[in-house]
Protein backbone atom coordinates (compact mmCIF):
# COMPACT_ATOMS: atom_id res chain seq x y z
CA UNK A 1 -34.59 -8.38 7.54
CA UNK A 2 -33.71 -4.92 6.16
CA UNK A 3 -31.74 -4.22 9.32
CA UNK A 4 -29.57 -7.38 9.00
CA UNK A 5 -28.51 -6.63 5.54
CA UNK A 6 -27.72 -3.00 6.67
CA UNK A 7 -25.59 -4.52 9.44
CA UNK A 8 -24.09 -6.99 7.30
CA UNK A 9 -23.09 -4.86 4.97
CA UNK A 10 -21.43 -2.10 7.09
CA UNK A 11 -19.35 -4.97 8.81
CA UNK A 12 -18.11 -5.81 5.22
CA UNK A 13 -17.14 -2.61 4.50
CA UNK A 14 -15.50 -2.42 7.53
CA UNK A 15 -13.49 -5.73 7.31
CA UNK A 16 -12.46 -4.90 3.74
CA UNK A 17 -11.33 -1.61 4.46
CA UNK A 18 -9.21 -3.10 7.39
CA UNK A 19 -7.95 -5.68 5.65
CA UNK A 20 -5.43 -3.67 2.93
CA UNK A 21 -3.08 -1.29 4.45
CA UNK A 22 -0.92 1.27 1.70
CA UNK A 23 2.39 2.92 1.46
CA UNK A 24 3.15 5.84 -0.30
CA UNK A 25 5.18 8.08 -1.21
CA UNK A 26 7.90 10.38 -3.53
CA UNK A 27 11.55 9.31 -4.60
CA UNK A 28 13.48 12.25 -5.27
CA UNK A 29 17.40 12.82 -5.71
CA UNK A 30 18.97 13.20 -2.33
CA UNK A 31 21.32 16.21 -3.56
CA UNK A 32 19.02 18.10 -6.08
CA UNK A 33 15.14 17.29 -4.83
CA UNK A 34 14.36 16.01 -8.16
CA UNK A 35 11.88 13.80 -8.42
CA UNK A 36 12.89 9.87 -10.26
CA UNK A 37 10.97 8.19 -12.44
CA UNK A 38 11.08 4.65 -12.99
CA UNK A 39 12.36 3.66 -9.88
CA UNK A 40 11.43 0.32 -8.05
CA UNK A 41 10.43 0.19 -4.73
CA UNK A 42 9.98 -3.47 -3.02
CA UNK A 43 8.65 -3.85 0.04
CA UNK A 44 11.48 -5.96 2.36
CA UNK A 45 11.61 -9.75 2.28
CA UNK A 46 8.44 -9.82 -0.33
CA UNK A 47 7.67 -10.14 -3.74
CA UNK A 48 5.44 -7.09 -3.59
CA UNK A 49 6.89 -3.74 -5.37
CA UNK A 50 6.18 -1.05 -7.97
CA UNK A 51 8.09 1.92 -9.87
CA UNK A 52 7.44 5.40 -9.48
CA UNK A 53 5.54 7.44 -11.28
CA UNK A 54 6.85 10.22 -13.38
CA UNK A 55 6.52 12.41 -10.59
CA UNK A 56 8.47 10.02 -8.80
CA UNK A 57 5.68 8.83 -6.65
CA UNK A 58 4.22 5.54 -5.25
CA UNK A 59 1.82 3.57 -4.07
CA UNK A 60 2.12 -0.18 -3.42
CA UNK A 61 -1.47 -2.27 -1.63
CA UNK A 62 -0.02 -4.54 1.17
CA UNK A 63 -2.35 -8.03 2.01
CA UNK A 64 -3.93 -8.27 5.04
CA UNK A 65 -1.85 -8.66 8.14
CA UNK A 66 -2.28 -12.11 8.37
CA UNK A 67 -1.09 -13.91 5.56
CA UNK A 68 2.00 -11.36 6.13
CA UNK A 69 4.62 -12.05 9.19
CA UNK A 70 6.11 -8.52 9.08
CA UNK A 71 6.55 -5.50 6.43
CA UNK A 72 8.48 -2.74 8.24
CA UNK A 73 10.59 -1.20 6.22
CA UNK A 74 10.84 -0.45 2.29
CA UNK A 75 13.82 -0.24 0.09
């Protein structure tokens, strides 16, 4: 019995961590390398997004693959 739950709970640790998918990264100004603040970032054809940090990062949790047809690219 001990040995199932062991099992079962590595493969749903394994599944969750599967499951989400993350993109990161920094905005900064294209001419001076500063970073932006307050900047939203959206990922493509979704209502998923967040704004940078003021460090100009970010990090935005994407759903599992399939309830999502494709996320590609980020504006």
């Amino acid at each position: 019995m001990k040995k199932l739950f062991q099992l079962l709970l590595l493969l749903s640790l394994t599944l969750s961590s599967y499951a989400q998918q993350s993109i990161h990264g920094n905005v900064v100004d294209s001419q001076s390398g500063e970073p932006l603040p307050g900047v939203t970032v959206m990922v493509k054809g979704m209502s998923i997004g967040t704004s940078t940090d003021i460090d100009g990062r970010f990090s935005i949790t994407l759903p599992p693959p399939s309830r999502v047809n494709s996320y590609k690219s980020v504006i």
